[in-house]
C-alpha atoms as a PDB file:
ATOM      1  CA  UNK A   1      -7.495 -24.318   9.646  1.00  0.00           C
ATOM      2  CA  UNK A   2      -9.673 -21.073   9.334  1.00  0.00           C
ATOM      3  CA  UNK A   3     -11.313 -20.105   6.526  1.00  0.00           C
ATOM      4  CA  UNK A   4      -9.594 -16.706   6.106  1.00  0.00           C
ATOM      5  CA  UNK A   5      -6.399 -19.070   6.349  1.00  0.00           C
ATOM      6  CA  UNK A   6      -7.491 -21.211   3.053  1.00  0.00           C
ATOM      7  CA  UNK A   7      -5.228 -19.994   0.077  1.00  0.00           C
ATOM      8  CA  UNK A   8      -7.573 -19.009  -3.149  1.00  0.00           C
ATOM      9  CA  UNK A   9      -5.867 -18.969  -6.266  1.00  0.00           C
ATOM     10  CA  UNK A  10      -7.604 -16.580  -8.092  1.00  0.00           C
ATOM     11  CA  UNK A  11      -8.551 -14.010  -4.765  1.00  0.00           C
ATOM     12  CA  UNK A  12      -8.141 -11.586  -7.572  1.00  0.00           C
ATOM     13  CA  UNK A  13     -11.724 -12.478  -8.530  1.00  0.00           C
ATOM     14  CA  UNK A  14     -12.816 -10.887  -5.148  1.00  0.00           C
ATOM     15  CA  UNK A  15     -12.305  -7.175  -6.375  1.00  0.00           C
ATOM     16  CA  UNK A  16     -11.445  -5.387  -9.009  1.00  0.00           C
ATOM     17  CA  UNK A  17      -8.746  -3.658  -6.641  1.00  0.00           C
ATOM     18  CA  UNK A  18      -6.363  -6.534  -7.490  1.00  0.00           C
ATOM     19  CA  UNK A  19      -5.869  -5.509 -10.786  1.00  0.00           C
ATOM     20  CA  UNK A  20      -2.684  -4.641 -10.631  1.00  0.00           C
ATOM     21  CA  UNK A  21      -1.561  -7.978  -8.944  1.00  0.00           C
ATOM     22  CA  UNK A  22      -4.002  -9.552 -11.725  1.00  0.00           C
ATOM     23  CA  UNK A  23      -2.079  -7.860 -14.306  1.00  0.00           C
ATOM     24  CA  UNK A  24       1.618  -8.198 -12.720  1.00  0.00           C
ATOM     25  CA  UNK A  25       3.811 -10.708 -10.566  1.00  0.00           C
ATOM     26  CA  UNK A  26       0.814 -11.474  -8.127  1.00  0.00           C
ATOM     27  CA  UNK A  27      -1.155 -13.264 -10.148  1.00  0.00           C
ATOM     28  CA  UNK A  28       0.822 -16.416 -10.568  1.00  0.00           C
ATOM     29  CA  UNK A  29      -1.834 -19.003 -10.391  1.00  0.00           C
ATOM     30  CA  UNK A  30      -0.576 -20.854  -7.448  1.00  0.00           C
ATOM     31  CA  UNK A  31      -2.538 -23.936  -6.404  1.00  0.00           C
ATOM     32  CA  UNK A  32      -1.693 -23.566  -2.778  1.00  0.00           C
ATOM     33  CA  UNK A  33       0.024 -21.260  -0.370  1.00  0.00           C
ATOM     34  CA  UNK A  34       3.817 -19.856  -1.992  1.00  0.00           C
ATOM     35  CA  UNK A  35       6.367 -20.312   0.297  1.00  0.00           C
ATOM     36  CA  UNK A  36       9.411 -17.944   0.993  1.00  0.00           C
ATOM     37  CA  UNK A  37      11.536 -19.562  -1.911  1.00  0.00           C
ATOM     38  CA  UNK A  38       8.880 -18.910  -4.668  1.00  0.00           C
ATOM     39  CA  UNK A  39       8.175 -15.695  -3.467  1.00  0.00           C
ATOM     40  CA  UNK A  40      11.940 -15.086  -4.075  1.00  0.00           C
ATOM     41  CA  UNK A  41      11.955 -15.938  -7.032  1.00  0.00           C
ATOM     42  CA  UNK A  42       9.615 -12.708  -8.257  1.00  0.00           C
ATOM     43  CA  UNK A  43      11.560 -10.341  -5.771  1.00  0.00           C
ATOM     44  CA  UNK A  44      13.522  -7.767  -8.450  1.00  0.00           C
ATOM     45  CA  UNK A  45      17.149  -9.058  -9.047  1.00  0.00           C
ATOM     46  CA  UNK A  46      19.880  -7.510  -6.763  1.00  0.00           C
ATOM     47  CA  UNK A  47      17.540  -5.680  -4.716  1.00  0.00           C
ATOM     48  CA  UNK A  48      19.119  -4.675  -1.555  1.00  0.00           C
ATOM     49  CA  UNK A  49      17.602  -2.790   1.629  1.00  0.00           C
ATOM     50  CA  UNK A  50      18.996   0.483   2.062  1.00  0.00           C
ATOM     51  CA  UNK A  51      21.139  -0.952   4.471  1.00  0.00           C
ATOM     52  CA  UNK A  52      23.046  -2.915   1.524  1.00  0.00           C
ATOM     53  CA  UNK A  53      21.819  -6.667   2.382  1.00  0.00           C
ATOM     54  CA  UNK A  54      20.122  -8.640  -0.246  1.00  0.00           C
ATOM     55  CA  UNK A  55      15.767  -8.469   0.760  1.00  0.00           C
ATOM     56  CA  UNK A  56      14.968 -11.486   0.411  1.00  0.00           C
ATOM     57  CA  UNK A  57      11.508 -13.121   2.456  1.00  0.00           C
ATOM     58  CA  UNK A  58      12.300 -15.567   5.530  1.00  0.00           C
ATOM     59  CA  UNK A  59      10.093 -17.947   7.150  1.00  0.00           C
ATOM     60  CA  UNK A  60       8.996 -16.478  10.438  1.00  0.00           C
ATOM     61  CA  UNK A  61       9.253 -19.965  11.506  1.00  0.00           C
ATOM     62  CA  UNK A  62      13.113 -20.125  11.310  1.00  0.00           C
ATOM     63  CA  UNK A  63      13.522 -17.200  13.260  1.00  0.00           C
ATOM     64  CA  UNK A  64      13.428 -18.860  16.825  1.00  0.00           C
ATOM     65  CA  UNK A  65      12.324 -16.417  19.794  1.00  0.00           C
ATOM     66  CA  UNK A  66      16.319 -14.697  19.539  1.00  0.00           C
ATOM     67  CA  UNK A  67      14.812 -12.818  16.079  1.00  0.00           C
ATOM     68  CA  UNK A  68      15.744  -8.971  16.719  1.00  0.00           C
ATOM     69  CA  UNK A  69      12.490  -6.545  16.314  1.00  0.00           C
ATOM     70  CA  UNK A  70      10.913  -6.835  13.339  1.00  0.00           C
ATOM     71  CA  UNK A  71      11.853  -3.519  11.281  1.00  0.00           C
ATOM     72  CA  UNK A  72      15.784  -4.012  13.114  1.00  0.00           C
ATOM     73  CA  UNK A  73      15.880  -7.470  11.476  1.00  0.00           C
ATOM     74  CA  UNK A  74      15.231  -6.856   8.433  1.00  0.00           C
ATOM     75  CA  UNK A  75      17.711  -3.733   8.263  1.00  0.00           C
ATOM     76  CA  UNK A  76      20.416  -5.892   9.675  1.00  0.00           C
ATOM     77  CA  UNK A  77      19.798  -8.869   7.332  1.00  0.00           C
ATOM     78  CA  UNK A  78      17.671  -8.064   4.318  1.00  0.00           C
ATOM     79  CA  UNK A  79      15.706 -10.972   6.000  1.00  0.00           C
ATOM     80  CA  UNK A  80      11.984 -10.008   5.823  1.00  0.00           C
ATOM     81  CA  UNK A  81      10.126 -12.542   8.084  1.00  0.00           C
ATOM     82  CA  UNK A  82       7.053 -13.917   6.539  1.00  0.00           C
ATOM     83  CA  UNK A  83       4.214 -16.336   8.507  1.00  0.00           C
ATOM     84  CA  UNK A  84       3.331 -19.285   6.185  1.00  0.00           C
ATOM     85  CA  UNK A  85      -0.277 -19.682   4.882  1.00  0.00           C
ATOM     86  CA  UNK A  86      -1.216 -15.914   6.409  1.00  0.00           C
ATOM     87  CA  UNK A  87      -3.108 -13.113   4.052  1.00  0.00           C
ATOM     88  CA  UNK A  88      -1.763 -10.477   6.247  1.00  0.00           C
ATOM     89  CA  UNK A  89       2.122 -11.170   5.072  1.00  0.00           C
ATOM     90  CA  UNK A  90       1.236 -12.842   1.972  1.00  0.00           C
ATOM     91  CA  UNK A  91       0.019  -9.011   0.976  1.00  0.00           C
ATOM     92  CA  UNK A  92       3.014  -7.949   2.804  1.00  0.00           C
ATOM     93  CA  UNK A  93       5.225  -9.657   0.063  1.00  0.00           C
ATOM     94  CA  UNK A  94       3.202  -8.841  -2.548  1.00  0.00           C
ATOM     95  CA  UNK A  95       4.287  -4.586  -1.630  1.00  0.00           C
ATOM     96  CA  UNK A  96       7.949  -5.534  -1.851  1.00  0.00           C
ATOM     97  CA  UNK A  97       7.675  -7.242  -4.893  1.00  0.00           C
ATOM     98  CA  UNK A  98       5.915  -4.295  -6.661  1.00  0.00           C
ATOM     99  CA  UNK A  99       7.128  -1.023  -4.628  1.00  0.00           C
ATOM    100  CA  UNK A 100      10.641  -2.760  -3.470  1.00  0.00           C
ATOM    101  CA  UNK A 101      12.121   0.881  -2.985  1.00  0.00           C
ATOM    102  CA  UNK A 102       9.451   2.328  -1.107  1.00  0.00           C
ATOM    103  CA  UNK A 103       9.360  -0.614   1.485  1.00  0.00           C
ATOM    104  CA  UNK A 104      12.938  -0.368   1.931  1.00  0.00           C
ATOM    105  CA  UNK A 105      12.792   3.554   2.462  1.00  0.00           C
ATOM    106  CA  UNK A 106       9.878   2.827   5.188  1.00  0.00           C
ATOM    107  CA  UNK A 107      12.014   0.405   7.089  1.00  0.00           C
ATOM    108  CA  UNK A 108      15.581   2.520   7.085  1.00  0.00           C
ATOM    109  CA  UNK A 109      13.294   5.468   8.322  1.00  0.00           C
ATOM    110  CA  UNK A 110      11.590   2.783  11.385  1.00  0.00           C
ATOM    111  CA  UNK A 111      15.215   2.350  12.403  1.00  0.00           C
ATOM    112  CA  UNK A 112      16.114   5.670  12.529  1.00  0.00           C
ATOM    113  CA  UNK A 113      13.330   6.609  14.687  1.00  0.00           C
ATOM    114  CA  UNK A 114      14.042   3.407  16.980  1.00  0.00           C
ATOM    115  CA  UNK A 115      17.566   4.395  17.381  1.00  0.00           C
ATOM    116  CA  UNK A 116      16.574   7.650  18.646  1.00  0.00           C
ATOM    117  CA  UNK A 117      13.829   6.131  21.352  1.00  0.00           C
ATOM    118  CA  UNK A 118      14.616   5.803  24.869  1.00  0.00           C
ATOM    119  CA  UNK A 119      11.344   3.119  24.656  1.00  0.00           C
ATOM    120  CA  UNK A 120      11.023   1.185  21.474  1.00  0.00           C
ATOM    121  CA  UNK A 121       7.186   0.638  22.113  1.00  0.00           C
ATOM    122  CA  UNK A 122       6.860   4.131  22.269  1.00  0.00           C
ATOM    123  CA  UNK A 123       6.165   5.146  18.857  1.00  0.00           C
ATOM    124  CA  UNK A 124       7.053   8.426  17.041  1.00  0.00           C
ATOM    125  CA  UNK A 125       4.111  10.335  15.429  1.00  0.00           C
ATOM    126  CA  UNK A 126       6.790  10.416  12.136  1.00  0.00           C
ATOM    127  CA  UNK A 127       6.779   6.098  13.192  1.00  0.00           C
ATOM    128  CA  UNK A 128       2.869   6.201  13.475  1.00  0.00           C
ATOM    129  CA  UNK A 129       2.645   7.928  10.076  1.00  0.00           C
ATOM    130  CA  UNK A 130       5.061   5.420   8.413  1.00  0.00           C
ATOM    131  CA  UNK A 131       3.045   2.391  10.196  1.00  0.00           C
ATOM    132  CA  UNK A 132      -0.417   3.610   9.081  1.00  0.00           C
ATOM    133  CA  UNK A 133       0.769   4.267   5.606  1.00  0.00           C
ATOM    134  CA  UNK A 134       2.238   1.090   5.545  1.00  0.00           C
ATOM    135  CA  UNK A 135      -0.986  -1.089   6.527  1.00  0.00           C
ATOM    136  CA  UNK A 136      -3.392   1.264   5.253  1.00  0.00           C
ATOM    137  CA  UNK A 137      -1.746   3.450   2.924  1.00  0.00           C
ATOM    138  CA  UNK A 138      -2.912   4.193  -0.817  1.00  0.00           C
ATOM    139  CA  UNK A 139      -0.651   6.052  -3.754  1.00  0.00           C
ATOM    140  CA  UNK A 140      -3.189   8.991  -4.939  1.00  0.00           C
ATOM    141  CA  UNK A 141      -1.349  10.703  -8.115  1.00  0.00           C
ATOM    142  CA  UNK A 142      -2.846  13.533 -10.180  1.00  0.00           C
ATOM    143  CA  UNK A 143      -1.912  15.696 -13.438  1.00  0.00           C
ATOM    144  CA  UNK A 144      -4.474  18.279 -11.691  1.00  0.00           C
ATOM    145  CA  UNK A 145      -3.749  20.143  -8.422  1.00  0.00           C
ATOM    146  CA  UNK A 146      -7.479  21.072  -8.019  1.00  0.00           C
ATOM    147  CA  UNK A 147      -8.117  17.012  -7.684  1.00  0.00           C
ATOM    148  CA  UNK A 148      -5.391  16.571  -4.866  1.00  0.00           C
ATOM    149  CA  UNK A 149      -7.279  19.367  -3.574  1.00  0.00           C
ATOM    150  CA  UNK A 150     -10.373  18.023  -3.887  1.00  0.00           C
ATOM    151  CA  UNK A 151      -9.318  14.798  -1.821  1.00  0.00           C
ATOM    152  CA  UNK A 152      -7.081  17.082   0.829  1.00  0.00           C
ATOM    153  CA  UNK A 153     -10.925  19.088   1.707  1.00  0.00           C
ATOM    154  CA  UNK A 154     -13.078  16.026   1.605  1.00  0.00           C
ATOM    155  CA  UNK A 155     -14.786  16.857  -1.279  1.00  0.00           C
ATOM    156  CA  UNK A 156     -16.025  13.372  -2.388  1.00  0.00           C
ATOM    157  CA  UNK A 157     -18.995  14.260  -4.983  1.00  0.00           C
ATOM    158  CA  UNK A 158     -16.371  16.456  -6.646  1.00  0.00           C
ATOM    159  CA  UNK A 159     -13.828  14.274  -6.708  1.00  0.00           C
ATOM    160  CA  UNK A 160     -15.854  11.063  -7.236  1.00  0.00           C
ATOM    161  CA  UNK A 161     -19.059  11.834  -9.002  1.00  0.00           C
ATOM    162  CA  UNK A 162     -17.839  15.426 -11.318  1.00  0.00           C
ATOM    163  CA  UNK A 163     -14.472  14.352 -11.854  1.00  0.00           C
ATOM    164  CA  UNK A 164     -15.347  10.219 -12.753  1.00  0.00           C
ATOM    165  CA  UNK A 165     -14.254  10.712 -16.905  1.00  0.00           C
ATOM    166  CA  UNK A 166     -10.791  11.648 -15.329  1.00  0.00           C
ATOM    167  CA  UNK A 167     -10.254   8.951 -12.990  1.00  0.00           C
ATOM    168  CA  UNK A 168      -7.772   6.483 -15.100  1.00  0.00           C
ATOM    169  CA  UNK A 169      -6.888   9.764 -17.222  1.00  0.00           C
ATOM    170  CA  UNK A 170      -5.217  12.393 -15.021  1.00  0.00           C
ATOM    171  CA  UNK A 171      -6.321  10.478 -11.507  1.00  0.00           C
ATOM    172  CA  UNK A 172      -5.158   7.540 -10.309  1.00  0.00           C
ATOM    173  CA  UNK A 173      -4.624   5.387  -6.948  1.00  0.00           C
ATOM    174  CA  UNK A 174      -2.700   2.582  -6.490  1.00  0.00           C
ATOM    175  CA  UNK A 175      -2.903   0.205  -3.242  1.00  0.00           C
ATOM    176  CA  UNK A 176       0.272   0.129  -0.832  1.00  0.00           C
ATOM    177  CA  UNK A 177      -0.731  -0.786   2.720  1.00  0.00           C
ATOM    178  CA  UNK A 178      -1.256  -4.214   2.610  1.00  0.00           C
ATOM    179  CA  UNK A 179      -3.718  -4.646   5.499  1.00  0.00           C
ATOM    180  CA  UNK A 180      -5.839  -2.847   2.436  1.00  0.00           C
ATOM    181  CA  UNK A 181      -5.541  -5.275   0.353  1.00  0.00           C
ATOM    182  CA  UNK A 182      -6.377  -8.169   3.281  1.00  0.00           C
ATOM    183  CA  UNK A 183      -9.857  -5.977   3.698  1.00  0.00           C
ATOM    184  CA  UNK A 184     -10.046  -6.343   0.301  1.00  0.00           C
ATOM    185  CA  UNK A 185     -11.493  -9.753  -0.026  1.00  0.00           C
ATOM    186  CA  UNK A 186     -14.582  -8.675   1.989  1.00  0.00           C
ATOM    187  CA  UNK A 187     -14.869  -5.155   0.786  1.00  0.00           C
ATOM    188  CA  UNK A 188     -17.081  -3.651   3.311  1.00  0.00           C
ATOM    189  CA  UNK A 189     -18.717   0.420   3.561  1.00  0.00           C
ATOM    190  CA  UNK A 190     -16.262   2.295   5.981  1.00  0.00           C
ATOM    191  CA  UNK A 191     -13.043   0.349   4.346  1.00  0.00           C
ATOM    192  CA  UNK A 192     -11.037   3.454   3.904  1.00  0.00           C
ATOM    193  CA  UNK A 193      -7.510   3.980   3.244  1.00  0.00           C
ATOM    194  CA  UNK A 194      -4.949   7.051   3.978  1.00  0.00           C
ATOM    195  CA  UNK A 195      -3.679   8.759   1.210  1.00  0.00           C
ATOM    196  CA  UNK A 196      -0.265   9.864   0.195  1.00  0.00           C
ATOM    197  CA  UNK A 197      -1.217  12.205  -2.391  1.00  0.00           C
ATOM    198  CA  UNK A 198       1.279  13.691  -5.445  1.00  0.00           C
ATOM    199  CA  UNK A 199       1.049  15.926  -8.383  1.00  0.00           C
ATOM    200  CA  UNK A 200       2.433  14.336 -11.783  1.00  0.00           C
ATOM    201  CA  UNK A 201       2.829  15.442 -14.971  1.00  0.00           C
ATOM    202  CA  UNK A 202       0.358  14.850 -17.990  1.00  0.00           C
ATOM    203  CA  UNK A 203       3.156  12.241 -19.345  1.00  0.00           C
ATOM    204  CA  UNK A 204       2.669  10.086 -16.379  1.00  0.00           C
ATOM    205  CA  UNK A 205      -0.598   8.655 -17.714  1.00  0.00           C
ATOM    206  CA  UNK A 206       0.960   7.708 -21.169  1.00  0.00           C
ATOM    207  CA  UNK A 207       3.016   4.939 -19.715  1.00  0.00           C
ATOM    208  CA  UNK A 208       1.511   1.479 -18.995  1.00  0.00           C
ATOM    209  CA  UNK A 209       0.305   0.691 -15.376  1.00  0.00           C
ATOM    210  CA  UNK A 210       3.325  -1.470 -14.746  1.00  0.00           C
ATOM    211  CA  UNK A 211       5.704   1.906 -16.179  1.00  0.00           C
ATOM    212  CA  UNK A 212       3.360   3.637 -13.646  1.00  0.00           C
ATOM    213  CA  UNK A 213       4.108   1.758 -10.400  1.00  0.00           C
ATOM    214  CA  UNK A 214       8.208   1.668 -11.183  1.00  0.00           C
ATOM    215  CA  UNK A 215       8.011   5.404 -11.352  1.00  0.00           C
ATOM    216  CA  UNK A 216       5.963   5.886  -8.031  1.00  0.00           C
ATOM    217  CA  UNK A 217       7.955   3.548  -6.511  1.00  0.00           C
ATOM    218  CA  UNK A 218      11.475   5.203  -6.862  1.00  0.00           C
ATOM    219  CA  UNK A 219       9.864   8.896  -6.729  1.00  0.00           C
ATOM    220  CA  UNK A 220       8.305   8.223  -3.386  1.00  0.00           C
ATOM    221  CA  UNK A 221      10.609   6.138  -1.447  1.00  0.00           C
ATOM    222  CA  UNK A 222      12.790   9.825  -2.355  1.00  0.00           C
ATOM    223  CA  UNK A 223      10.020  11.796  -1.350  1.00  0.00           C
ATOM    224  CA  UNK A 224       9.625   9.996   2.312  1.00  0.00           C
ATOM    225  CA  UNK A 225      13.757  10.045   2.648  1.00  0.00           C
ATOM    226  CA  UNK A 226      13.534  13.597   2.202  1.00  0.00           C
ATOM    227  CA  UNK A 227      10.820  13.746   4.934  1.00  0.00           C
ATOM    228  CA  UNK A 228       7.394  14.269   3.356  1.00  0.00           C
ATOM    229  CA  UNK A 229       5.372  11.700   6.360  1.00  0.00           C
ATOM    230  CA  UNK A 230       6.458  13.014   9.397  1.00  0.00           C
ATOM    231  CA  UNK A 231       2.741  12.877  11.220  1.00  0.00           C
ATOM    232  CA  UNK A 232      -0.455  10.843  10.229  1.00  0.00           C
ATOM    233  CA  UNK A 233      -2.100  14.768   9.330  1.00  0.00           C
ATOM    234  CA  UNK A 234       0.498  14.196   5.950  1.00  0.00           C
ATOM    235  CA  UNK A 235      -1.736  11.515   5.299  1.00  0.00           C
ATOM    236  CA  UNK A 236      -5.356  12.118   3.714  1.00  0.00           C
ATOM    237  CA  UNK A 237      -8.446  10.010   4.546  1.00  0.00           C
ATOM    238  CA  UNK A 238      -9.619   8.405   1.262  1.00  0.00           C
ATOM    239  CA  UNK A 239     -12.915   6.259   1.139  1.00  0.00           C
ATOM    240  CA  UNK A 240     -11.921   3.199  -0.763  1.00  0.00           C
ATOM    241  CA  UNK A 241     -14.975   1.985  -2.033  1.00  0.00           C
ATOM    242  CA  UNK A 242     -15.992   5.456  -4.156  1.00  0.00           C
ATOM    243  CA  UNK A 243     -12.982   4.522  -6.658  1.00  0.00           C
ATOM    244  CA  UNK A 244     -15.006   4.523  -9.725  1.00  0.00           C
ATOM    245  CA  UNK A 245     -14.971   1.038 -10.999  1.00  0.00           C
ATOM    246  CA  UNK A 246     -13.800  -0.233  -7.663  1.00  0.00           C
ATOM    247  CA  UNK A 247     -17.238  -0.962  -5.952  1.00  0.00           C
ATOM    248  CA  UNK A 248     -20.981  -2.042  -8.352  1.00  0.00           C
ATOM    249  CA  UNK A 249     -23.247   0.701  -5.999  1.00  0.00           C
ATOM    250  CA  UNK A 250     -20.582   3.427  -6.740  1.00  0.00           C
ATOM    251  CA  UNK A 251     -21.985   3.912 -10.670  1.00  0.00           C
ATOM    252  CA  UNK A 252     -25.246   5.676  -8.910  1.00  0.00           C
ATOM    253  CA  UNK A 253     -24.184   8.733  -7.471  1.00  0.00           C
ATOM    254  CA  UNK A 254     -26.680   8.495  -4.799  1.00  0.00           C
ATOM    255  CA  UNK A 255     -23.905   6.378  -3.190  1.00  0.00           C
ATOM    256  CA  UNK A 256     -21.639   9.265  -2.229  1.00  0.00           C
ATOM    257  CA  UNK A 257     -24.720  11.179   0.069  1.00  0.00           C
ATOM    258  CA  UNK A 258     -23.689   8.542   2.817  1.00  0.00           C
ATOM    259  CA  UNK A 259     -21.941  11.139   5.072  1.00  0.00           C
ATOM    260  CA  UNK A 260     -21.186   8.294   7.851  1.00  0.00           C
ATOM    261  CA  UNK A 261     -18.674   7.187   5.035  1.00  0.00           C
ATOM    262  CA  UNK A 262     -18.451   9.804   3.016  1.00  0.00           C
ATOM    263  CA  UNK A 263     -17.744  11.856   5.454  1.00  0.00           C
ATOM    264  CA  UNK A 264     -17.103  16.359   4.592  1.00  0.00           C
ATOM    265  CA  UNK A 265     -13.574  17.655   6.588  1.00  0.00           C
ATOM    266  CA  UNK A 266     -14.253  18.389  10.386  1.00  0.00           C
ATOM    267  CA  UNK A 267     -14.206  22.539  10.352  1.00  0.00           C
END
């Protein structure tokens, strides 16, 4: 077995970007790899895909080589398949189980834009937007338009360094893609995620984290029904290790003058 394939059953150690997983279903102390039926257990009772079938996490395994394409299977079955012992789906699971709605808005959307393709490997850009979101993808929310501007124009010392007493206040970010969270047991400079940015009201920030997410997660799987990622340019570039309290080096501002991460919008 690899070593990136050992289970570690408190990864949340790793990075203060767990927190939420710390704090929520994800943090069950398991002693070795869940399997499909425990991971079942914490999906939220009676949750269906949009496509009415009970989502409920399969073992790849089962699925034999007569398994439909991946976002087509689950829409026809609720079935999502998962690989045993493997970060990358483990992750995957951990995104239904705390943005259920959102995932199952993704995947309805990936079969609409398969059912219009001549080609099914020929992706849509709305399809590329969806998948990079997905993977990658990171919930920015704000009480202040200026700071979704801020992150829109690439305007990291503003956003990171002026703005820091706000972060947690009237800014926020919550991991979705779960390749993210993957990179994030070996945070590295350059690990950057893309951004689907939204305005909130002041209220937003008096509810609890967990409040938080269950709002975000029915307000944006309506948001991306009613088309708001059509291309990857919907999608804004965030570098993930400037998230005050994210990443040690980020508490001296000298950090954010690395323009190879850093990096100020192309003009």
């Amino acid at each position: 077995m690899k070593q990136s394939d050992l289970w570690i059953p408190k990864y949340w150690k790793h990075s203060p970007m767990f927190a939420d997983q710390q704090q929520s279903i994800g943090a069950k102390a398991w002693d070795a790899w869940p399997d499909c039926n425990e991971l079942n257990l914490l999906m939220p009772e009676g949750h269906k895909t949009l496509s009415g079938h009970m989502a409920q996490f399969y073992p790849q395994s089962d699925l034999g080589e007569d398994a439909s394409y991946y976002e087509e299977h689950i829409f026809a079955s609720g079935q999502i398949p998962t690989r045993a012992e493997n970060w990358h789906d483990y992750f995957n699971a951990m995104i239904w189980l705390h943005f259920p709605h959102i995932k199952s808005a993704i995947n309805a959307l990936h079969v609409g834009e398969i059912e219009q393709q001549q080609e099914k490997q020929n992706r849509t850009r709305k399809r590329d937007a969806l998948t990079l979101f997905d993977e990658t993808g990171i919930i920015f929310v704000s009480s202040e338009p200026s700071s979704i501007e801020a992150l829109k124009n690439h305007e990291w010392e503003s956003l990171f360094v002026d703005r820091r007493s706000d972060w947690w206040r009237s800014i926020s970010v919550y991991i979705f893609g779960h390749g993210l969270f993957e990179k994030a047991l070996s945070p590295y400079i350059g690990m950057t995620a893309n951004a689907f940015s939204m305005e909130v009201d002041v209220d937003f920030f008096s509810q609890d984290r967990h409040s938080q997410i269950q709002a975000l997660d029915l307000l944006i799987a309506k948001e991306l029904e009613q088309g708001a990622l059509e291309t990857p340019s919907n999608l804004s570039p965030l570098p993930v290790l400037g998230v005050p309290n994210w990443y040690q080096d980020n508490n001296d501002t000298e950090f954010y003058k690395n323009k190879n991460y850093f990096r100020p919008k192309k003009k």
